[in-house]
PDB file of N, CA and C in Angstrom:
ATOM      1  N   UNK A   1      -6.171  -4.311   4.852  1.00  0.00           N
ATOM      2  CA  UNK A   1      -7.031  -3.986   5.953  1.00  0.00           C
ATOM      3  C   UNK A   1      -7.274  -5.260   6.753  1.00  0.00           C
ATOM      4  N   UNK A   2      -7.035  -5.366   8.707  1.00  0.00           N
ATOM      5  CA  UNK A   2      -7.088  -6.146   9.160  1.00  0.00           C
ATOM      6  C   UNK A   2      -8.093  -5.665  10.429  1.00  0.00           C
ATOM      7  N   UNK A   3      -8.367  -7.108  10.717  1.00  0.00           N
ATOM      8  CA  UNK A   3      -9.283  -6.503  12.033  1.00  0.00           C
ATOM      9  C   UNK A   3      -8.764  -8.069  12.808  1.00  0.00           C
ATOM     10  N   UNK A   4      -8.162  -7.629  14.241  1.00  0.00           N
ATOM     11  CA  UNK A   4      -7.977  -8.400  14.889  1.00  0.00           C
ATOM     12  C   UNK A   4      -8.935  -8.782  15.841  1.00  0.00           C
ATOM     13  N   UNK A   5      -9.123  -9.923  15.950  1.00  0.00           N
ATOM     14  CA  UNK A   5     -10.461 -11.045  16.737  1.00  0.00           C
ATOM     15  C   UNK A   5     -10.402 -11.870  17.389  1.00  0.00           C
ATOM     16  N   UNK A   6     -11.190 -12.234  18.160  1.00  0.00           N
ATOM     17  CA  UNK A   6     -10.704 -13.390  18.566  1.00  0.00           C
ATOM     18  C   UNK A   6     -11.510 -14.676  18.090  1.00  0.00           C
ATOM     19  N   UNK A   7     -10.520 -15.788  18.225  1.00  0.00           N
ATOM     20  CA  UNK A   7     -10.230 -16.820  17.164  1.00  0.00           C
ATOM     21  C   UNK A   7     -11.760 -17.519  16.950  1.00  0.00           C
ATOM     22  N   UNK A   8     -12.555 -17.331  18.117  1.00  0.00           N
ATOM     23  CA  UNK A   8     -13.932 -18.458  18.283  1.00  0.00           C
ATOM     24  C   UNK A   8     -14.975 -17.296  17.272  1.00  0.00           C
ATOM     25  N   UNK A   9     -14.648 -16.367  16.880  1.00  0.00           N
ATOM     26  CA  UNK A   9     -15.370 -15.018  16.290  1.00  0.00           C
ATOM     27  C   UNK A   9     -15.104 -15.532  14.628  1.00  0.00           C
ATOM     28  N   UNK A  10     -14.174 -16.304  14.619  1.00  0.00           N
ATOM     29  CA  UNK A  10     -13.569 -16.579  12.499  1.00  0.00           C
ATOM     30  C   UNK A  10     -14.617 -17.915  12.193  1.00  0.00           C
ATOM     31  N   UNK A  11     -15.229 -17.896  11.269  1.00  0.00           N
ATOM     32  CA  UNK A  11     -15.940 -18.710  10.602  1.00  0.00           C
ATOM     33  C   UNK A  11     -15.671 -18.605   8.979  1.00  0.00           C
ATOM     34  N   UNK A  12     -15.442 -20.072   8.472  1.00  0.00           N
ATOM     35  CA  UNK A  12     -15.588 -19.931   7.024  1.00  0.00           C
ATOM     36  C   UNK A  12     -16.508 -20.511   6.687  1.00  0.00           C
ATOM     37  N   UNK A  13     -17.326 -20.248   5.930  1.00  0.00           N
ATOM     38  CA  UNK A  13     -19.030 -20.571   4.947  1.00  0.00           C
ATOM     39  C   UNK A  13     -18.246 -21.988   4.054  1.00  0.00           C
ATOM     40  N   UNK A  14     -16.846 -21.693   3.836  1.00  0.00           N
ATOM     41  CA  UNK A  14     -16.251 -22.574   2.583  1.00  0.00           C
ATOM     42  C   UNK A  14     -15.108 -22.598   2.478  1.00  0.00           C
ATOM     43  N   UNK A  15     -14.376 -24.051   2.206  1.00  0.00           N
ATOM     44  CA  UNK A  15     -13.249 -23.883   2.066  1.00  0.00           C
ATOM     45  C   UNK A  15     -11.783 -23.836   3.075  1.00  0.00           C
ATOM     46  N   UNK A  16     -12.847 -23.280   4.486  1.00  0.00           N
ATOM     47  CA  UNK A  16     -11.399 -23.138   5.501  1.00  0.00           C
ATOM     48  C   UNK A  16     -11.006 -24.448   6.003  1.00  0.00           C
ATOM     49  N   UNK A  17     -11.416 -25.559   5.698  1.00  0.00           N
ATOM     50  CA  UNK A  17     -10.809 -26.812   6.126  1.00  0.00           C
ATOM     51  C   UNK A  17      -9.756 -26.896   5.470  1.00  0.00           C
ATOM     52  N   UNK A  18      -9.992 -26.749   4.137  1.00  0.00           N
ATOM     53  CA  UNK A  18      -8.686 -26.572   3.216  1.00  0.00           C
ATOM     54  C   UNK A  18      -7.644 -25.868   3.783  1.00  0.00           C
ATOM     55  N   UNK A  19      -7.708 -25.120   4.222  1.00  0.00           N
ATOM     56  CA  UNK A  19      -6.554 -24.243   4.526  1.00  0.00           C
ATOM     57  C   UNK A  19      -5.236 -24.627   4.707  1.00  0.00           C
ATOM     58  N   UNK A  20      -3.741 -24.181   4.465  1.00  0.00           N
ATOM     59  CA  UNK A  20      -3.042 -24.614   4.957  1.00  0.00           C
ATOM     60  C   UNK A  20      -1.992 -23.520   5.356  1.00  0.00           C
ATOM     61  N   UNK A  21      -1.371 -24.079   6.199  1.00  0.00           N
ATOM     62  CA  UNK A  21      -0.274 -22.936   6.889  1.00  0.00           C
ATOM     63  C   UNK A  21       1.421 -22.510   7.017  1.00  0.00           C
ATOM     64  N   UNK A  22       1.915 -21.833   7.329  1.00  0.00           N
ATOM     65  CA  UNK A  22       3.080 -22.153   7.287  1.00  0.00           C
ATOM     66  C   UNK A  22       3.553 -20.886   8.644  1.00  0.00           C
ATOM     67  N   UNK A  23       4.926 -21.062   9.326  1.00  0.00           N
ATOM     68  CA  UNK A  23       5.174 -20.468  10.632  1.00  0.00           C
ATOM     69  C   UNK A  23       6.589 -19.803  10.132  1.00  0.00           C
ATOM     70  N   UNK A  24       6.491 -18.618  10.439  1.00  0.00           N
ATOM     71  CA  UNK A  24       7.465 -17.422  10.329  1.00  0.00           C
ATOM     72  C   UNK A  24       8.238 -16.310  11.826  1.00  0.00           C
ATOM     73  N   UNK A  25       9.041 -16.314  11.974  1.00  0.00           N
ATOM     74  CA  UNK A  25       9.255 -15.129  13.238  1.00  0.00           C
ATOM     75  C   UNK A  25       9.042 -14.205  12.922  1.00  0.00           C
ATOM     76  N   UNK A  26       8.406 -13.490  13.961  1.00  0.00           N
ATOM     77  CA  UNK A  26       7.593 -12.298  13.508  1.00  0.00           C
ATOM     78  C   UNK A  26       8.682 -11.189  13.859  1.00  0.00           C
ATOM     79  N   UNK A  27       8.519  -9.757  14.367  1.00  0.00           N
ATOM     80  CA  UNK A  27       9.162  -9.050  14.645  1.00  0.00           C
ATOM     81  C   UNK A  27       9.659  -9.421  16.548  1.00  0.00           C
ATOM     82  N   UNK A  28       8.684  -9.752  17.237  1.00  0.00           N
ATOM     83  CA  UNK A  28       8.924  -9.705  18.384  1.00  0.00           C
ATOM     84  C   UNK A  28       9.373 -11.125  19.011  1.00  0.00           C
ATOM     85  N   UNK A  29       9.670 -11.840  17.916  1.00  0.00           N
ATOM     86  CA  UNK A  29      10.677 -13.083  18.168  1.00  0.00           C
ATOM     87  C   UNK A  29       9.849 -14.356  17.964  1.00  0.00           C
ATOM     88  N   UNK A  30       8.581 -13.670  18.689  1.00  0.00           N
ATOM     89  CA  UNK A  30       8.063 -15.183  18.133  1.00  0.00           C
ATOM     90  C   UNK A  30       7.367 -15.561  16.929  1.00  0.00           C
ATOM     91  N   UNK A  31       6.674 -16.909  17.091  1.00  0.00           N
ATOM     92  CA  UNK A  31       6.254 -17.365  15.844  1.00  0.00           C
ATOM     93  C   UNK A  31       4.379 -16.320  15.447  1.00  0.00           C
ATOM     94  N   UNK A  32       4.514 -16.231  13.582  1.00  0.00           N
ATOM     95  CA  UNK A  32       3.890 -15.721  13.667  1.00  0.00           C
ATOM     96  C   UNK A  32       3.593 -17.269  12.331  1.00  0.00           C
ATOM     97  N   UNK A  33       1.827 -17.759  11.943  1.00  0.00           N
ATOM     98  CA  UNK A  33       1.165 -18.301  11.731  1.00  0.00           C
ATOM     99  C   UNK A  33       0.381 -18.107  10.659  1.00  0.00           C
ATOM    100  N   UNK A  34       0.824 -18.420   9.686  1.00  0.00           N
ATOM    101  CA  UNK A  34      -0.334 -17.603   8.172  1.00  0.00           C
ATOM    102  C   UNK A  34      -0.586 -19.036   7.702  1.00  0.00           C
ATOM    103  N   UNK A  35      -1.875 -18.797   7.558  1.00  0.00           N
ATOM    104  CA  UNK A  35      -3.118 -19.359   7.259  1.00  0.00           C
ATOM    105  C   UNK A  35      -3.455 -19.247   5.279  1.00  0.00           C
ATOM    106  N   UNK A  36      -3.543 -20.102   4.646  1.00  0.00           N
ATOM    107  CA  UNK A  36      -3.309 -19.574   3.194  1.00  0.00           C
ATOM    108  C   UNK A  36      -4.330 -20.479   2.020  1.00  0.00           C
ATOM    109  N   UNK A  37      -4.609 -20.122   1.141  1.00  0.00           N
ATOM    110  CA  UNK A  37      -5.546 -20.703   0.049  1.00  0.00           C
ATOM    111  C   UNK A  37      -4.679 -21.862  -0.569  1.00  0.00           C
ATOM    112  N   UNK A  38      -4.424 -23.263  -1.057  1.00  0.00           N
ATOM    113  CA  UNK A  38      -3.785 -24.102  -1.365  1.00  0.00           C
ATOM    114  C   UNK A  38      -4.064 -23.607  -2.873  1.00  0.00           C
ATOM    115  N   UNK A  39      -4.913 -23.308  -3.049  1.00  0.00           N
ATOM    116  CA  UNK A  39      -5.561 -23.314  -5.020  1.00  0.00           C
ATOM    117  C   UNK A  39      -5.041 -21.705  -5.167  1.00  0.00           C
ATOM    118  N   UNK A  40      -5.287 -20.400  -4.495  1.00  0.00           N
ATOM    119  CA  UNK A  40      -5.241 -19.518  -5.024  1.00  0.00           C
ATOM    120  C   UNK A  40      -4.378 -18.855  -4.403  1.00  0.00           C
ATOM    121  N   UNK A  41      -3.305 -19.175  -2.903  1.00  0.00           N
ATOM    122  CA  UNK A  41      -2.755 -18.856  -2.201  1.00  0.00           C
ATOM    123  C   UNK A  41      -2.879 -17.281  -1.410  1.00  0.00           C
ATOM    124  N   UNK A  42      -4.666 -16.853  -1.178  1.00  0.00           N
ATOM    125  CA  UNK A  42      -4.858 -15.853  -0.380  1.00  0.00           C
ATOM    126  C   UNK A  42      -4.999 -16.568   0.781  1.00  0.00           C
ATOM    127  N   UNK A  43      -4.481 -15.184   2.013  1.00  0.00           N
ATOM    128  CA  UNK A  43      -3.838 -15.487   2.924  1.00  0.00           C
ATOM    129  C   UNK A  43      -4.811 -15.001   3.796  1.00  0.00           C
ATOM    130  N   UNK A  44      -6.051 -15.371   4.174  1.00  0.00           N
ATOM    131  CA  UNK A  44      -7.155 -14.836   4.250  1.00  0.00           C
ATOM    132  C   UNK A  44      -7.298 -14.439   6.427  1.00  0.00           C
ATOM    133  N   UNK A  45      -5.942 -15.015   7.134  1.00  0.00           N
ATOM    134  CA  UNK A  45      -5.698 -15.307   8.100  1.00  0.00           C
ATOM    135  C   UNK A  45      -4.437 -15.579   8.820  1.00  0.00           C
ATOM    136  N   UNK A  46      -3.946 -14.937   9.869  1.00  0.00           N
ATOM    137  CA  UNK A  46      -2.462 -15.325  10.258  1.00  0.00           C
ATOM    138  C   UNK A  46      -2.910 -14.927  11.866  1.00  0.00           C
ATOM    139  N   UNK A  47      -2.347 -15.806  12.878  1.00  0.00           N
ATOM    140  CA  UNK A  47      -1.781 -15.796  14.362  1.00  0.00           C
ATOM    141  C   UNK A  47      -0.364 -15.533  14.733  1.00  0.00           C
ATOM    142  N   UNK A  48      -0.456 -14.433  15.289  1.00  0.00           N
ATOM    143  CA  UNK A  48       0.785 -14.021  15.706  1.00  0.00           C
ATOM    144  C   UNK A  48       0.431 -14.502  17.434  1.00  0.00           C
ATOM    145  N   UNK A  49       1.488 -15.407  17.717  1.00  0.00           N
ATOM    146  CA  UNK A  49       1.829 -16.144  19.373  1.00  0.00           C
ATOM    147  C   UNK A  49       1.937 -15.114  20.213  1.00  0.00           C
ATOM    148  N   UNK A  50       2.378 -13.994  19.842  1.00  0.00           N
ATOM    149  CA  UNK A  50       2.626 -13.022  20.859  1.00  0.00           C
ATOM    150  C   UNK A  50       1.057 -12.516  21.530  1.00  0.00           C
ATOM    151  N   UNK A  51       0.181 -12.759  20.565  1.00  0.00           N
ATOM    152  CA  UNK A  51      -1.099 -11.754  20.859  1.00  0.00           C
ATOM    153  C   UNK A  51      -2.103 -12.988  21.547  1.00  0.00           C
ATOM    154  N   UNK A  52      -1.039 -14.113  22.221  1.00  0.00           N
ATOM    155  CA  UNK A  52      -2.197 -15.311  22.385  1.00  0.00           C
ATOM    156  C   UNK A  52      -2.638 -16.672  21.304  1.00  0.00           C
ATOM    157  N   UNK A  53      -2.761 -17.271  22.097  1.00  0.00           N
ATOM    158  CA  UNK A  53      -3.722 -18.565  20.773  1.00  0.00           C
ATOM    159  C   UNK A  53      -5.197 -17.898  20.519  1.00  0.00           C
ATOM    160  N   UNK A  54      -5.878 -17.370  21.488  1.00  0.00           N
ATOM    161  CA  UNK A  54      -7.212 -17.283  21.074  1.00  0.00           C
ATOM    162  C   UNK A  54      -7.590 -15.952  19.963  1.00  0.00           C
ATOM    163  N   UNK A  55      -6.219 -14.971  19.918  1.00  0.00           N
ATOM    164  CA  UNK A  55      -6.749 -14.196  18.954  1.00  0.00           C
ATOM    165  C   UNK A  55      -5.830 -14.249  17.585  1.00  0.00           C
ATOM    166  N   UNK A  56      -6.650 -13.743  16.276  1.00  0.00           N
ATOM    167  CA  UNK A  56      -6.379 -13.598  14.634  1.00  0.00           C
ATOM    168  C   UNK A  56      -6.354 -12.474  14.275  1.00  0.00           C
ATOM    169  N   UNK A  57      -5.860 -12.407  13.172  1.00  0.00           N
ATOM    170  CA  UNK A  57      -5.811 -10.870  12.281  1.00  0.00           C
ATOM    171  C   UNK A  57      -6.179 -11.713  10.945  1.00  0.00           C
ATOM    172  N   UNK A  58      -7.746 -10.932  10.684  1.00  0.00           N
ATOM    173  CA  UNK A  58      -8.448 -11.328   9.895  1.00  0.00           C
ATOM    174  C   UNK A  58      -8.181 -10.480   8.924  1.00  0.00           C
ATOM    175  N   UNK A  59      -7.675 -10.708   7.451  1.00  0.00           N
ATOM    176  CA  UNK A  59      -7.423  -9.883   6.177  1.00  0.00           C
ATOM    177  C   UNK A  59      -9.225  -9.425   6.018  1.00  0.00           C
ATOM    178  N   UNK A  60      -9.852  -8.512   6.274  1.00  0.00           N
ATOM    179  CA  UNK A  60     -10.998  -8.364   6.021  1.00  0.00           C
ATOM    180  C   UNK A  60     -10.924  -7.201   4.910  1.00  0.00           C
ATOM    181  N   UNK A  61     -10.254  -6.918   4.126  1.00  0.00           N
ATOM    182  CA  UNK A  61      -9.835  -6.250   3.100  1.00  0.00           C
ATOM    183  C   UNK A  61     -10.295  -6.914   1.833  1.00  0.00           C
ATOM    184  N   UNK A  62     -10.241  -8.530   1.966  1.00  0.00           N
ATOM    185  CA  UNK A  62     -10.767  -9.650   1.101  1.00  0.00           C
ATOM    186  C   UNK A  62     -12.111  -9.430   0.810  1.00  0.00           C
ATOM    187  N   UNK A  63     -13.208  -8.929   1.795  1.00  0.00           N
ATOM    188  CA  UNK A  63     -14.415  -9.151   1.782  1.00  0.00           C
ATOM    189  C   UNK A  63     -14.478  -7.695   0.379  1.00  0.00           C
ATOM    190  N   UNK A  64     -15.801  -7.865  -0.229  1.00  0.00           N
ATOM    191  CA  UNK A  64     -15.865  -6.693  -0.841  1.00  0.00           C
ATOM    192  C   UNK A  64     -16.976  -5.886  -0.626  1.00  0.00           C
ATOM    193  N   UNK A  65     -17.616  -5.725   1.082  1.00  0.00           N
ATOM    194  CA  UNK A  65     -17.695  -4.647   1.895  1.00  0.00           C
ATOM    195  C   UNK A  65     -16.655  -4.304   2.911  1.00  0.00           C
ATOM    196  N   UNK A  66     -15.542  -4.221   2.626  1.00  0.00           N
ATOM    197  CA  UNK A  66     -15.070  -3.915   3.715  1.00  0.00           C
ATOM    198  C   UNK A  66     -14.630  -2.980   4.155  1.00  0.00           C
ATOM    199  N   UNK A  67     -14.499  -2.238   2.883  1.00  0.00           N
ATOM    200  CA  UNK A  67     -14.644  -0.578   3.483  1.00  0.00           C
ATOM    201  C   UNK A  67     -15.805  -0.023   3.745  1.00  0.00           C
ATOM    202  N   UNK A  68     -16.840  -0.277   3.710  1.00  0.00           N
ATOM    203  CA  UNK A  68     -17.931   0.647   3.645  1.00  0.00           C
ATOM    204  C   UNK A  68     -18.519  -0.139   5.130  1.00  0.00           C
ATOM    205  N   UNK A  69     -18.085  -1.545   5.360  1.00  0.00           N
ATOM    206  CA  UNK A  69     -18.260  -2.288   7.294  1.00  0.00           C
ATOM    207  C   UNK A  69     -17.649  -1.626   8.242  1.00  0.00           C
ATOM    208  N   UNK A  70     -15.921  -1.888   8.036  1.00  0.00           N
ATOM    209  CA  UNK A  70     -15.055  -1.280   8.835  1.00  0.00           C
ATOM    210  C   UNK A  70     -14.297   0.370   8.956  1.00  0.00           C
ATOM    211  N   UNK A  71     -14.702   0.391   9.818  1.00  0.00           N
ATOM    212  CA  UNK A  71     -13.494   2.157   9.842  1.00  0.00           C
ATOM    213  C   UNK A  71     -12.038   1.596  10.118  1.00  0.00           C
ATOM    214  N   UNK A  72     -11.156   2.427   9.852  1.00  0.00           N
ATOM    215  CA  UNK A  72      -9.718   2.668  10.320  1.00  0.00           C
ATOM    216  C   UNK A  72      -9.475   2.976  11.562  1.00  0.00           C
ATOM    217  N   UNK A  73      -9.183   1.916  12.539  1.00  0.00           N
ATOM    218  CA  UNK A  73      -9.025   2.506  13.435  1.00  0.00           C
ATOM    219  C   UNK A  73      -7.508   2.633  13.926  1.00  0.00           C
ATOM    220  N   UNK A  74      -6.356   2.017  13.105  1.00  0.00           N
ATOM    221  CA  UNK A  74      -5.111   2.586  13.365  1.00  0.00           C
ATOM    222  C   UNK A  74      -4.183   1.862  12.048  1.00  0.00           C
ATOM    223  N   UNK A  75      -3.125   2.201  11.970  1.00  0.00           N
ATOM    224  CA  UNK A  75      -2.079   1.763  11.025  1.00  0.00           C
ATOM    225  C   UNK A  75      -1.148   0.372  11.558  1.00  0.00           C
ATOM    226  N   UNK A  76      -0.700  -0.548  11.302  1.00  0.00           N
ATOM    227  CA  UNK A  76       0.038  -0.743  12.506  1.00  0.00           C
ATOM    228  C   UNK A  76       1.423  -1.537  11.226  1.00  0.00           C
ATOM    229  N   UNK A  77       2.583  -1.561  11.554  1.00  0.00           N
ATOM    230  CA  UNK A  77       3.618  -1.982  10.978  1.00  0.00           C
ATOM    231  C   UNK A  77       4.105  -0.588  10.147  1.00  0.00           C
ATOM    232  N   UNK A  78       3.754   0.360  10.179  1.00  0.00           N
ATOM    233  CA  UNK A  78       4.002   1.602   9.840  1.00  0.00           C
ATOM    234  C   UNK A  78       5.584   2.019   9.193  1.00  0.00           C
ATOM    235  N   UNK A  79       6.713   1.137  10.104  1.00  0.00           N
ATOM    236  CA  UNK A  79       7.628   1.051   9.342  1.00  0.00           C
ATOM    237  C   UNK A  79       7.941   0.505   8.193  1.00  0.00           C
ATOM    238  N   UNK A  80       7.490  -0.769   7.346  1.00  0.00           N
ATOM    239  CA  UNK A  80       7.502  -0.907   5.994  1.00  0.00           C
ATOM    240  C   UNK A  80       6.402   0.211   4.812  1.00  0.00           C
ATOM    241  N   UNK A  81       5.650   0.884   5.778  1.00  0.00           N
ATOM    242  CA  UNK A  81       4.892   1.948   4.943  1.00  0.00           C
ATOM    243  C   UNK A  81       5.869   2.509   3.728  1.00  0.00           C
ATOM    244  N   UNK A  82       4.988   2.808   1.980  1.00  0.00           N
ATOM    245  CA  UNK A  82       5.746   3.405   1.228  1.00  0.00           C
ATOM    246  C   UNK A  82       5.712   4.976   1.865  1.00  0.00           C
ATOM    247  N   UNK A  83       6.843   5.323   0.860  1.00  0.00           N
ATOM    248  CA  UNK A  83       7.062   6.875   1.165  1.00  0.00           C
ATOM    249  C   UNK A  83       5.713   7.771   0.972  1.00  0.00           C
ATOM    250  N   UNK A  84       5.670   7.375   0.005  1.00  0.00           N
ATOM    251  CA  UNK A  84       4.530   8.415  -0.455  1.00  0.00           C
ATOM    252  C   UNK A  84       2.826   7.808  -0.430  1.00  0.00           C
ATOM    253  N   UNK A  85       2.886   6.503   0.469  1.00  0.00           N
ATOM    254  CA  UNK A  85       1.047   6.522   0.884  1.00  0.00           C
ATOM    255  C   UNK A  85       1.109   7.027   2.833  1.00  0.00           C
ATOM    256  N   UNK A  86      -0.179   8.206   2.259  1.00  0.00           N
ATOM    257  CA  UNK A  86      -0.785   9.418   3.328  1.00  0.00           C
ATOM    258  C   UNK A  86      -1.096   8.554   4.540  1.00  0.00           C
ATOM    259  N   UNK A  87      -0.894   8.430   5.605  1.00  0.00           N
ATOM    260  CA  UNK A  87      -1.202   8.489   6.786  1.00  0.00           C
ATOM    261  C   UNK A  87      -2.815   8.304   6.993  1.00  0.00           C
ATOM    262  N   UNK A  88      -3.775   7.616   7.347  1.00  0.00           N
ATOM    263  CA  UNK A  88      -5.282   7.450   7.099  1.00  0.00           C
ATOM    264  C   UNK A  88      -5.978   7.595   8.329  1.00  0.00           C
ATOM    265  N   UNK A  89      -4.362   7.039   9.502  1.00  0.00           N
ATOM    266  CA  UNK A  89      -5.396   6.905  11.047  1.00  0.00           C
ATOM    267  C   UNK A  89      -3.805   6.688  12.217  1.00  0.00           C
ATOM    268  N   UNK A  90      -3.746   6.603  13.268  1.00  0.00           N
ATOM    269  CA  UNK A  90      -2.703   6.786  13.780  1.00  0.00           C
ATOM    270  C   UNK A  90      -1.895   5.743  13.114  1.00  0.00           C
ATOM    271  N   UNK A  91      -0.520   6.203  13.141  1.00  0.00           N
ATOM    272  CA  UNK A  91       0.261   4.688  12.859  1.00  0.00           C
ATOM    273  C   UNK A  91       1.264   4.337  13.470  1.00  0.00           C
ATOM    274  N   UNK A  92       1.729   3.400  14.076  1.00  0.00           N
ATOM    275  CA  UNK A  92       2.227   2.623  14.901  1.00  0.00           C
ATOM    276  C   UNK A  92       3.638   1.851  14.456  1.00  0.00           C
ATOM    277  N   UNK A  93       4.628   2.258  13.981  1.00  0.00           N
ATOM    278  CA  UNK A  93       5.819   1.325  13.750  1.00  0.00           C
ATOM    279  C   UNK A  93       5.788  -0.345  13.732  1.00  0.00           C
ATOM    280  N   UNK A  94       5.297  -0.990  14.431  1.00  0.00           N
ATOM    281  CA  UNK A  94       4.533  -2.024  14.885  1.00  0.00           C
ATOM    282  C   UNK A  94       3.820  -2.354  15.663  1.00  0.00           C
ATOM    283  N   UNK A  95       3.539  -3.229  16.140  1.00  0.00           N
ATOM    284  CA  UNK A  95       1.861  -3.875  16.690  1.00  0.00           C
ATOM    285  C   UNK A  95       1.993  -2.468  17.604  1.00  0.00           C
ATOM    286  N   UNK A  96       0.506  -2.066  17.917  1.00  0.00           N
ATOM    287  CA  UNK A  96       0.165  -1.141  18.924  1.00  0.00           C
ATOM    288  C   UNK A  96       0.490  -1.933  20.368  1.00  0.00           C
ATOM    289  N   UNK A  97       0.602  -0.795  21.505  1.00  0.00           N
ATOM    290  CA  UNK A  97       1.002  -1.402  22.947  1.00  0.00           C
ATOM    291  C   UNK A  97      -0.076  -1.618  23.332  1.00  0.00           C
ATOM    292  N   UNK A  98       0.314  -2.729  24.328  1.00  0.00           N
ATOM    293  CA  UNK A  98      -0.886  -3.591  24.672  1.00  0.00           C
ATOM    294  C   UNK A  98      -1.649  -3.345  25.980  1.00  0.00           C
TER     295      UNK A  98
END
């Protein structure tokens, strides 16, 4: 579960100085940016270039309210979906259009 934000909206209480990163091509060519735990390697954060510098896709799945904070408001990468997990909210092959 992700909720995309923008970047001045991410605060860490602890720890996010630590952070360290590494840069991948994403689907739409460019670079995509994951953000990662050095000690426990959760990935608590990643920038995809396409969506801008100022916005993140915050793993808020980590938190343990985060279902009962956030609703579903869409699927998105829908093509690596398994066969058999149900559909929850629209889903999108990749990133939704902008």
């Amino acid at each position: 579960m992700n909720q995309i934000v923008p970047k001045s909206s991410l605060n860490f209480t602890k720890g996010g100085d630590a952070l360290k990163h590494y840069t991948y091509q994403g689907d739409s060519g460019k670079d995509v940016n994951c953000y990662y735990c050095p000690n426990c390697t959760t990935h608590p954060y990643h920038q995809q270039t396409v969506m801008g510098p100022d916005t993140v896709i915050v793993r808020t799945g980590l938190l343990p309210e985060a279902r009962k904070k956030f609703e579903v408001g869409a699927e998105i990468f829908g093509k690596d979906k398994m066969s058999w997990e149900k559909e929850i909210a629209t889903t999108f092959d990749v990133l939704p259009p902008s």
